[in-house]
PDB file of N, CA and C in Angstrom:
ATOM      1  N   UNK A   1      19.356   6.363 -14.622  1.00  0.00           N
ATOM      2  CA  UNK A   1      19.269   5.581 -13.399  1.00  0.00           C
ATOM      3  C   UNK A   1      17.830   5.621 -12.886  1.00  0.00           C
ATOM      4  N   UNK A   2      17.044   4.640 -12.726  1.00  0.00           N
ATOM      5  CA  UNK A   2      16.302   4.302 -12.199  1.00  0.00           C
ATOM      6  C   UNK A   2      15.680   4.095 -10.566  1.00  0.00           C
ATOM      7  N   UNK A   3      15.204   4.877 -10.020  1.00  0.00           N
ATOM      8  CA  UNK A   3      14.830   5.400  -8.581  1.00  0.00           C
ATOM      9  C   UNK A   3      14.175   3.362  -8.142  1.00  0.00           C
ATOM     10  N   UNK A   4      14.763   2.877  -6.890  1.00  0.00           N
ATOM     11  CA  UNK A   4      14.125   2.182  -6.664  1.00  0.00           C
ATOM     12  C   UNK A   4      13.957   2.575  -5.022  1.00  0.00           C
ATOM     13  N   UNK A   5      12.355   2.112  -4.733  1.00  0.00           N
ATOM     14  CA  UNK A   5      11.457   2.338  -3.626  1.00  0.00           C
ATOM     15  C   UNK A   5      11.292   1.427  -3.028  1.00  0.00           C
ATOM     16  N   UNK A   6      12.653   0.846  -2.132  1.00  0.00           N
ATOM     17  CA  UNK A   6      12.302  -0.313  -1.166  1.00  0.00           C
ATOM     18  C   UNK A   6      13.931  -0.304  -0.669  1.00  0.00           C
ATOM     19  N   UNK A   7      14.184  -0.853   0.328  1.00  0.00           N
ATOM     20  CA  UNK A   7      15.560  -1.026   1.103  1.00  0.00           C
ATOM     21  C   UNK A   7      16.116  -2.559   0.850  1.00  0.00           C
ATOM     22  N   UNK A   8      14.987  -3.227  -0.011  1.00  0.00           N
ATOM     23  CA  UNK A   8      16.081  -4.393   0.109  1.00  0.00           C
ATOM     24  C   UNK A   8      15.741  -4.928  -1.715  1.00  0.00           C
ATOM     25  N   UNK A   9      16.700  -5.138  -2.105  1.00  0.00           N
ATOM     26  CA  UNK A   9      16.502  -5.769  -3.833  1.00  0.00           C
ATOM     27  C   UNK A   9      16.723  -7.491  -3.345  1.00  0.00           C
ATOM     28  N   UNK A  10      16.697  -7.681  -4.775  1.00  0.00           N
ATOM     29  CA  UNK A  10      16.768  -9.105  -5.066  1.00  0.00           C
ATOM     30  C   UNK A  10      16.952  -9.522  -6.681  1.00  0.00           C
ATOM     31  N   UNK A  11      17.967 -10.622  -6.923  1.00  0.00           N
ATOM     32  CA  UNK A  11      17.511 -10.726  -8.605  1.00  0.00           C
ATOM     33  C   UNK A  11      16.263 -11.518  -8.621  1.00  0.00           C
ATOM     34  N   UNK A  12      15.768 -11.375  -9.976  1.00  0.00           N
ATOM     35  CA  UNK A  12      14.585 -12.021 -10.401  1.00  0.00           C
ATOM     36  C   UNK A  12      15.113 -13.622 -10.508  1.00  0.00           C
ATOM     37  N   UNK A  13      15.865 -14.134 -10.400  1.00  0.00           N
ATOM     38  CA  UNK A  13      16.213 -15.764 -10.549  1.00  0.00           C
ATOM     39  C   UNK A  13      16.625 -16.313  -9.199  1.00  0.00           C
ATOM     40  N   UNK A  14      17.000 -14.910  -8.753  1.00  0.00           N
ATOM     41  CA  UNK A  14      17.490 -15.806  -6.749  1.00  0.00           C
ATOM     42  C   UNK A  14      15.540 -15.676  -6.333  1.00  0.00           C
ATOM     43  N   UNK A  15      14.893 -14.882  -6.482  1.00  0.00           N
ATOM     44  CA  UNK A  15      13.270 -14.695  -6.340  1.00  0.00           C
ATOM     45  C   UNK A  15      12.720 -15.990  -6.803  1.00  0.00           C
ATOM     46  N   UNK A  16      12.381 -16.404  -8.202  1.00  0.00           N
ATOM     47  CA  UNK A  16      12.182 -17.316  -8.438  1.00  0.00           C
ATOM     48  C   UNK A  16      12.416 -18.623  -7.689  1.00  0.00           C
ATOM     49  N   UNK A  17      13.674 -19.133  -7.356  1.00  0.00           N
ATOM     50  CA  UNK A  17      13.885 -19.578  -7.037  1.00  0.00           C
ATOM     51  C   UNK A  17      13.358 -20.251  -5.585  1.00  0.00           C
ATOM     52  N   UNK A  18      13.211 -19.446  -4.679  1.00  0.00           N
ATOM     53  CA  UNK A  18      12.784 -19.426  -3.000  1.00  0.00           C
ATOM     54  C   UNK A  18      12.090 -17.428  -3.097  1.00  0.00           C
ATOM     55  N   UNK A  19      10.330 -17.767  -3.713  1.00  0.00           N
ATOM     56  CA  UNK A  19      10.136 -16.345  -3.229  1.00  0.00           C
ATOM     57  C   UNK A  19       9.126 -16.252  -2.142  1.00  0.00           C
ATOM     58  N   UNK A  20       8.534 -17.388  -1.573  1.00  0.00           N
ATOM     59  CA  UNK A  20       8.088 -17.153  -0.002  1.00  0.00           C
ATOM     60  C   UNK A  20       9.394 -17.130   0.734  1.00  0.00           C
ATOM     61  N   UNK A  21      10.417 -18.087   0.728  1.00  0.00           N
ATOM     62  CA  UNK A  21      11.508 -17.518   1.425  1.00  0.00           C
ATOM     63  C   UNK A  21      11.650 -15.765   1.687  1.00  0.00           C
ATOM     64  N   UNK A  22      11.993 -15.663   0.650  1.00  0.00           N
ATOM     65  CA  UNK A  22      12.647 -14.091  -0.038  1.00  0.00           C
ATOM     66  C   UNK A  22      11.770 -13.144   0.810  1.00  0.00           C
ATOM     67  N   UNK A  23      10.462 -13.473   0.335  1.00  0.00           N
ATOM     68  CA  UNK A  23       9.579 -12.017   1.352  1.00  0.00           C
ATOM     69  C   UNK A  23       9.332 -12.354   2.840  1.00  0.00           C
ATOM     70  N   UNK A  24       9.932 -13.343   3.020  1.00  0.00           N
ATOM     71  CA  UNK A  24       9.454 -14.063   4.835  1.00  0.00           C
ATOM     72  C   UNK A  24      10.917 -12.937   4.926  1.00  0.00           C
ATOM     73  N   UNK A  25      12.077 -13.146   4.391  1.00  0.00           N
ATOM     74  CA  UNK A  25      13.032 -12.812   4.706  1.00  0.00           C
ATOM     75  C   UNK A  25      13.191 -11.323   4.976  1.00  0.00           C
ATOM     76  N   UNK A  26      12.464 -10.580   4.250  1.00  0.00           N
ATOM     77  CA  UNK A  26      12.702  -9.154   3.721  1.00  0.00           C
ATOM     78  C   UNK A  26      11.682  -8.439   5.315  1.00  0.00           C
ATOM     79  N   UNK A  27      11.075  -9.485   6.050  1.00  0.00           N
ATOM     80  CA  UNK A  27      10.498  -8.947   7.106  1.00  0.00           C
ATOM     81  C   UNK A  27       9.668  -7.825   7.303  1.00  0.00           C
ATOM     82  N   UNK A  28       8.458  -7.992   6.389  1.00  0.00           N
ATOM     83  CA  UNK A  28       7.912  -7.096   6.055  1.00  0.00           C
ATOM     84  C   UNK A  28       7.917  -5.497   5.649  1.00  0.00           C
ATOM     85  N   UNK A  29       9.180  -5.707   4.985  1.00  0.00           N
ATOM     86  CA  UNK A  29       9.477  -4.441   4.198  1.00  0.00           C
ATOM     87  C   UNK A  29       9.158  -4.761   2.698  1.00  0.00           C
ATOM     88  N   UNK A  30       9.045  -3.373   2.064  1.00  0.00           N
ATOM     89  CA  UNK A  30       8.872  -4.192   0.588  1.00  0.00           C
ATOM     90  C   UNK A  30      10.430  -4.459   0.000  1.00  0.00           C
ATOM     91  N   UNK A  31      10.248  -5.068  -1.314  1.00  0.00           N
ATOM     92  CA  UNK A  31      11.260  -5.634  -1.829  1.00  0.00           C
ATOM     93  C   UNK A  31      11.361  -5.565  -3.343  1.00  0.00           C
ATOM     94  N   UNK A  32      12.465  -4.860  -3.762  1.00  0.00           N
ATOM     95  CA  UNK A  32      12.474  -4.826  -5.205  1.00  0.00           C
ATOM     96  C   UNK A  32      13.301  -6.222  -6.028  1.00  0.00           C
ATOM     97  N   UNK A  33      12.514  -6.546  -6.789  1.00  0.00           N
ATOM     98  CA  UNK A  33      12.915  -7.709  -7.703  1.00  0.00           C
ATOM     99  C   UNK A  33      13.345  -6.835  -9.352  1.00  0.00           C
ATOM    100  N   UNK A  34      14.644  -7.429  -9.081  1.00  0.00           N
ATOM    101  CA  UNK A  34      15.510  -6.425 -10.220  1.00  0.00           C
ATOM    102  C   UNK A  34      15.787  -7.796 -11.281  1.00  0.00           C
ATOM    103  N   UNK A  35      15.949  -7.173 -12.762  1.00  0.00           N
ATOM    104  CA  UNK A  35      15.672  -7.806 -13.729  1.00  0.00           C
ATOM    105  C   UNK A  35      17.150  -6.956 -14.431  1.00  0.00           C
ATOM    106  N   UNK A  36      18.626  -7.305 -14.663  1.00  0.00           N
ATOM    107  CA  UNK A  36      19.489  -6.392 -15.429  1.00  0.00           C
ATOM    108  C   UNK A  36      19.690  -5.275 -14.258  1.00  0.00           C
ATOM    109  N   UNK A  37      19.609  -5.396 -13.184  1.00  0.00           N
ATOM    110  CA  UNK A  37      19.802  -4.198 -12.148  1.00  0.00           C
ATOM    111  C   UNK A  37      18.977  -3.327 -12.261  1.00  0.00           C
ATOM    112  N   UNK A  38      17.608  -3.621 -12.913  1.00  0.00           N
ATOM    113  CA  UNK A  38      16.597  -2.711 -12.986  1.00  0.00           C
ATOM    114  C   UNK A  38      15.407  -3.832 -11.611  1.00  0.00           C
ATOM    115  N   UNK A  39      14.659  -2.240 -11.408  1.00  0.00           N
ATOM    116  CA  UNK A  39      13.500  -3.093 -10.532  1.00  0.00           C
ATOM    117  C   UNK A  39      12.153  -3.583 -12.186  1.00  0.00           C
ATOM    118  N   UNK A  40      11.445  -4.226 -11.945  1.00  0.00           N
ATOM    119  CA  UNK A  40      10.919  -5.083 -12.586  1.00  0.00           C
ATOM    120  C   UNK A  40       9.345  -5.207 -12.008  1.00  0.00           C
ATOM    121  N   UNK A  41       9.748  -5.572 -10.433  1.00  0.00           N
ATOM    122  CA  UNK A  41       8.268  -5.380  -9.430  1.00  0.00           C
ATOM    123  C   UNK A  41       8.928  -5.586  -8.378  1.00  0.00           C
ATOM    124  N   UNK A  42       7.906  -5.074  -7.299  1.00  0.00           N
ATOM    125  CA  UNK A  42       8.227  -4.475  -5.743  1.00  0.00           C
ATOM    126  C   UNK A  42       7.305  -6.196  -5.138  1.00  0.00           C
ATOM    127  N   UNK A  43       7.565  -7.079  -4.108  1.00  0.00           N
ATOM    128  CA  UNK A  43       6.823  -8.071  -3.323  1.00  0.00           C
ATOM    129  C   UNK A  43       6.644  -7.528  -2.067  1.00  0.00           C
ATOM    130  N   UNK A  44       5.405  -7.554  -1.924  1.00  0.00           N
ATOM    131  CA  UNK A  44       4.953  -7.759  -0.165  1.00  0.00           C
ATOM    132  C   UNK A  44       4.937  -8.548   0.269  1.00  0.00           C
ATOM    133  N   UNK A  45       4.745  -8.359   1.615  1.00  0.00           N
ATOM    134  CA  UNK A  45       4.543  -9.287   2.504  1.00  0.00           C
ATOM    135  C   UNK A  45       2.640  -9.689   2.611  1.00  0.00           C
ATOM    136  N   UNK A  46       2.095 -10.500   2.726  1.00  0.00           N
ATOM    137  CA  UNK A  46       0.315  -9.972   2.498  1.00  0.00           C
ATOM    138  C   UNK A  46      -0.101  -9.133   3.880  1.00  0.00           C
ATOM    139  N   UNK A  47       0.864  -9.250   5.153  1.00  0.00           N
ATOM    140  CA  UNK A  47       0.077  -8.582   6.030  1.00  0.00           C
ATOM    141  C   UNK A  47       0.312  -6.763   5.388  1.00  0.00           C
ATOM    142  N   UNK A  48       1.669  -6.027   4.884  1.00  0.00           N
ATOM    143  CA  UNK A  48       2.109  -5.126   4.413  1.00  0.00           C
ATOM    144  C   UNK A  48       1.122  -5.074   3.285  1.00  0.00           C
ATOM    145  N   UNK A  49       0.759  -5.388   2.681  1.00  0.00           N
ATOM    146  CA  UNK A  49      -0.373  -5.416   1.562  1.00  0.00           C
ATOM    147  C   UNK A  49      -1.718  -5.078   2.126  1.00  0.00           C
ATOM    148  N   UNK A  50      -2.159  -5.637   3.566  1.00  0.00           N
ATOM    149  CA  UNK A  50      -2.944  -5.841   4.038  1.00  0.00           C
ATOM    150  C   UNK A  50      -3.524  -4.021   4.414  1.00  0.00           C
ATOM    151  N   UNK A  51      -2.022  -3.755   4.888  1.00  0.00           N
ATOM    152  CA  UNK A  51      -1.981  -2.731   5.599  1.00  0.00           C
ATOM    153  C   UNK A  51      -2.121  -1.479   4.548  1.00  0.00           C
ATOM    154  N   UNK A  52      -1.338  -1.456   3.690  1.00  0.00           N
ATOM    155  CA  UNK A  52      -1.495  -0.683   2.696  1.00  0.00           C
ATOM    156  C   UNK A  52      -3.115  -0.457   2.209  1.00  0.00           C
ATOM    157  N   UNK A  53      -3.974  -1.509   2.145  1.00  0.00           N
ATOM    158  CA  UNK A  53      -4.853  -1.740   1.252  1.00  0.00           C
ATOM    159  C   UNK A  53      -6.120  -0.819   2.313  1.00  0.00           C
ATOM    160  N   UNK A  54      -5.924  -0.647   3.664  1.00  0.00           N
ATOM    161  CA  UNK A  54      -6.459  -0.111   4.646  1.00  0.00           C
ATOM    162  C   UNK A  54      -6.429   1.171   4.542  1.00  0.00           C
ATOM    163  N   UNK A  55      -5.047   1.588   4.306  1.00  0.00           N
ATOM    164  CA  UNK A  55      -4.724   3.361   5.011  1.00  0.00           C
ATOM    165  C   UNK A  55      -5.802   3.716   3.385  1.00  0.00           C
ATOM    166  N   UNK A  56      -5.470   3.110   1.933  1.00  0.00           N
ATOM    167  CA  UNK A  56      -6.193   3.667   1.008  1.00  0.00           C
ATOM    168  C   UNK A  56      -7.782   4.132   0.725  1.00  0.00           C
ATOM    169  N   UNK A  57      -7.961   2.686   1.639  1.00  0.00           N
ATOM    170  CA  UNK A  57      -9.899   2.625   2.270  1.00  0.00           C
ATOM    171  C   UNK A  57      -9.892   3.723   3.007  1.00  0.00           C
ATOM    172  N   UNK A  58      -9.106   4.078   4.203  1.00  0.00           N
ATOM    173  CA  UNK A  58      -9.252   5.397   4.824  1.00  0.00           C
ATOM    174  C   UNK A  58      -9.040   6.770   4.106  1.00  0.00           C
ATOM    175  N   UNK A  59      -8.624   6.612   2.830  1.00  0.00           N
ATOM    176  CA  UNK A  59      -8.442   7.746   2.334  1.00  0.00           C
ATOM    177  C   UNK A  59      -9.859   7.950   1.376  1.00  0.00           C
ATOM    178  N   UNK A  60      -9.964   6.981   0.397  1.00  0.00           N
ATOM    179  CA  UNK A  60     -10.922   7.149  -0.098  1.00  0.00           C
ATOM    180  C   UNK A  60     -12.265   7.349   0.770  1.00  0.00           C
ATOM    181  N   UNK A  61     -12.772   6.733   1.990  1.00  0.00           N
ATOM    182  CA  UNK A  61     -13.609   6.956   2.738  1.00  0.00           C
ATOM    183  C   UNK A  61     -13.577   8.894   3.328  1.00  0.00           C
ATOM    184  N   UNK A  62     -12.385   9.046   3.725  1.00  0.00           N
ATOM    185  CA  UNK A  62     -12.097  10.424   3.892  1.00  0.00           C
ATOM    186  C   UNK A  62     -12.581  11.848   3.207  1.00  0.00           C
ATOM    187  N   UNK A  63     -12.240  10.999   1.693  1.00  0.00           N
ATOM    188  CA  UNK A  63     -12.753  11.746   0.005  1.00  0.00           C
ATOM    189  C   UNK A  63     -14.474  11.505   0.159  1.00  0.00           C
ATOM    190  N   UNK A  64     -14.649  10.663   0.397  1.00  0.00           N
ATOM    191  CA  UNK A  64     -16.024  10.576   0.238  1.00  0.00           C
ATOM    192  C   UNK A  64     -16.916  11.548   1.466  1.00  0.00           C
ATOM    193  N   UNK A  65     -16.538  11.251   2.458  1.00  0.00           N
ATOM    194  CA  UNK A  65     -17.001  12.308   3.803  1.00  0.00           C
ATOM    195  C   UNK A  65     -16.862  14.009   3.541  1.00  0.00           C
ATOM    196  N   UNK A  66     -15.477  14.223   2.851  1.00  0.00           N
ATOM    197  CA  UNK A  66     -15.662  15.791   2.308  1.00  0.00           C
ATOM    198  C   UNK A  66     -16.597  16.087   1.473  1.00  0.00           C
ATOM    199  N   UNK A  67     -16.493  15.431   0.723  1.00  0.00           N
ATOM    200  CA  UNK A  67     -17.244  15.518  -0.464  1.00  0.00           C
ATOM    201  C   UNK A  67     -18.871  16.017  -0.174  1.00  0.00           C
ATOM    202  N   UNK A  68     -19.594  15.050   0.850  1.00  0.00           N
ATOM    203  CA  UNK A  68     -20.364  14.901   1.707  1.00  0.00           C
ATOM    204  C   UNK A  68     -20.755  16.441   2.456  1.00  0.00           C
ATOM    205  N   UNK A  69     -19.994  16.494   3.245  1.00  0.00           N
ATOM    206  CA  UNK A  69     -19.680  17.671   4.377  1.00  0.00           C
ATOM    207  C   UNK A  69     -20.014  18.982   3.416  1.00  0.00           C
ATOM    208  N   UNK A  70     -19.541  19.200   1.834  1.00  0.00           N
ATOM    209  CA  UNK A  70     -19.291  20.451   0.993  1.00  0.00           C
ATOM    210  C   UNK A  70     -20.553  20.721   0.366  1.00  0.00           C
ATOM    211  N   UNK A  71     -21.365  19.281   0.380  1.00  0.00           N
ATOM    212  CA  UNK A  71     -22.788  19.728   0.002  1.00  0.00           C
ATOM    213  C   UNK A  71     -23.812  20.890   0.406  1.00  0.00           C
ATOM    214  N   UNK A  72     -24.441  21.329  -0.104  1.00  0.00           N
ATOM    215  CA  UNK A  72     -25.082  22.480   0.537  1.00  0.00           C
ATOM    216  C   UNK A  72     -26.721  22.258   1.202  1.00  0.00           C
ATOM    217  N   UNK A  73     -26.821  21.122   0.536  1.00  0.00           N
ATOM    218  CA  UNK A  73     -28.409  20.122   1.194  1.00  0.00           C
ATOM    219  C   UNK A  73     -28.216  20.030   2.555  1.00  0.00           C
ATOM    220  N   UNK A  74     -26.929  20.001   3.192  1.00  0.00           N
ATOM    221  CA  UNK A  74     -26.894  19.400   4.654  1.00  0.00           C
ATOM    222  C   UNK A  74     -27.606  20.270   5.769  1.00  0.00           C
ATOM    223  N   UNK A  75     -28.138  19.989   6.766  1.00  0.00           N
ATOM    224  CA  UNK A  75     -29.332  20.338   7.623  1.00  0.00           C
ATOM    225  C   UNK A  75     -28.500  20.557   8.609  1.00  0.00           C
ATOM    226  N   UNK A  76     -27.724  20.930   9.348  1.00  0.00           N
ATOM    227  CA  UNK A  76     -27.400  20.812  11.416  1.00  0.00           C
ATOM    228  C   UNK A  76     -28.922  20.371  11.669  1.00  0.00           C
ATOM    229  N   UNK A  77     -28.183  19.450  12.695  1.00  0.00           N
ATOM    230  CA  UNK A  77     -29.475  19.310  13.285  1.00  0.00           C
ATOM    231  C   UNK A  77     -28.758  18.682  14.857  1.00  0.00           C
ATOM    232  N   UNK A  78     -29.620  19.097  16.294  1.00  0.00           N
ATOM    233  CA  UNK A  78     -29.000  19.040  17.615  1.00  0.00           C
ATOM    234  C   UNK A  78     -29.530  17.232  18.000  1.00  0.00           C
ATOM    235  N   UNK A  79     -28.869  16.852  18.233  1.00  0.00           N
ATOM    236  CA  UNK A  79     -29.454  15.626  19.416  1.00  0.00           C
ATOM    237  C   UNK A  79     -29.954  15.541  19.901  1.00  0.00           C
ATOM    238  N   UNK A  80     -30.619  16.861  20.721  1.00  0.00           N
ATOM    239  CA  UNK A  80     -31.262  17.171  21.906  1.00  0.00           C
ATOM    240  C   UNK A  80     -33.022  17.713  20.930  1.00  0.00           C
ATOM    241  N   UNK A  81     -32.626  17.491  19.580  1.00  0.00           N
ATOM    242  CA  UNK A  81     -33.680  18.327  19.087  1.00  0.00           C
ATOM    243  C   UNK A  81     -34.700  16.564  18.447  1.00  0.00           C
ATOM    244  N   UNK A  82     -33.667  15.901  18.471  1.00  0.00           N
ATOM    245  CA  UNK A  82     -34.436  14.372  17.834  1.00  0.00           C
ATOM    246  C   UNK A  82     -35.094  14.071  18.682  1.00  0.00           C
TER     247      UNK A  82
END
């Protein structure tokens, strides 16, 4: 059995059929498109895509700032001293 990661399925031929319908419908949740009662691929919504594509920029930006911070080149330096 196959784990699927979304609250709402769909077959791949009712999808086809009407799939801006389908993800207008699914109300910005994701949506598994099942192929044989298997998922096949997950559809977003583009703002849910949008959003996703953000929190990852914040993570990788995050990775990059530690990364940063662990260097040993880094100086303190006061505000009051510029």
């Amino acid at each position: 059995m196959e784990t699927i990661f979304a609250d709402r399925t769909v077959s791949i031929s009712a999808f086809k059929a009407r799939p801006a319908q389908i993800v207008e419908d699914a109300a910005g949740k994701p949506l598994a498109v099942l192929s044989h009662n298997k998922p096949v691929f997950y559809a977003l919504s583009a703002k849910l895509f949008e959003k996703i594509a953000d929190i990852l920029d914040d993570y990788e930006m995050a990775e990059l700032i530690q990364a940063r911070l662990a260097d040993p080149k880094i100086v303190d330096v006061s505000i009051d001293d510029l």
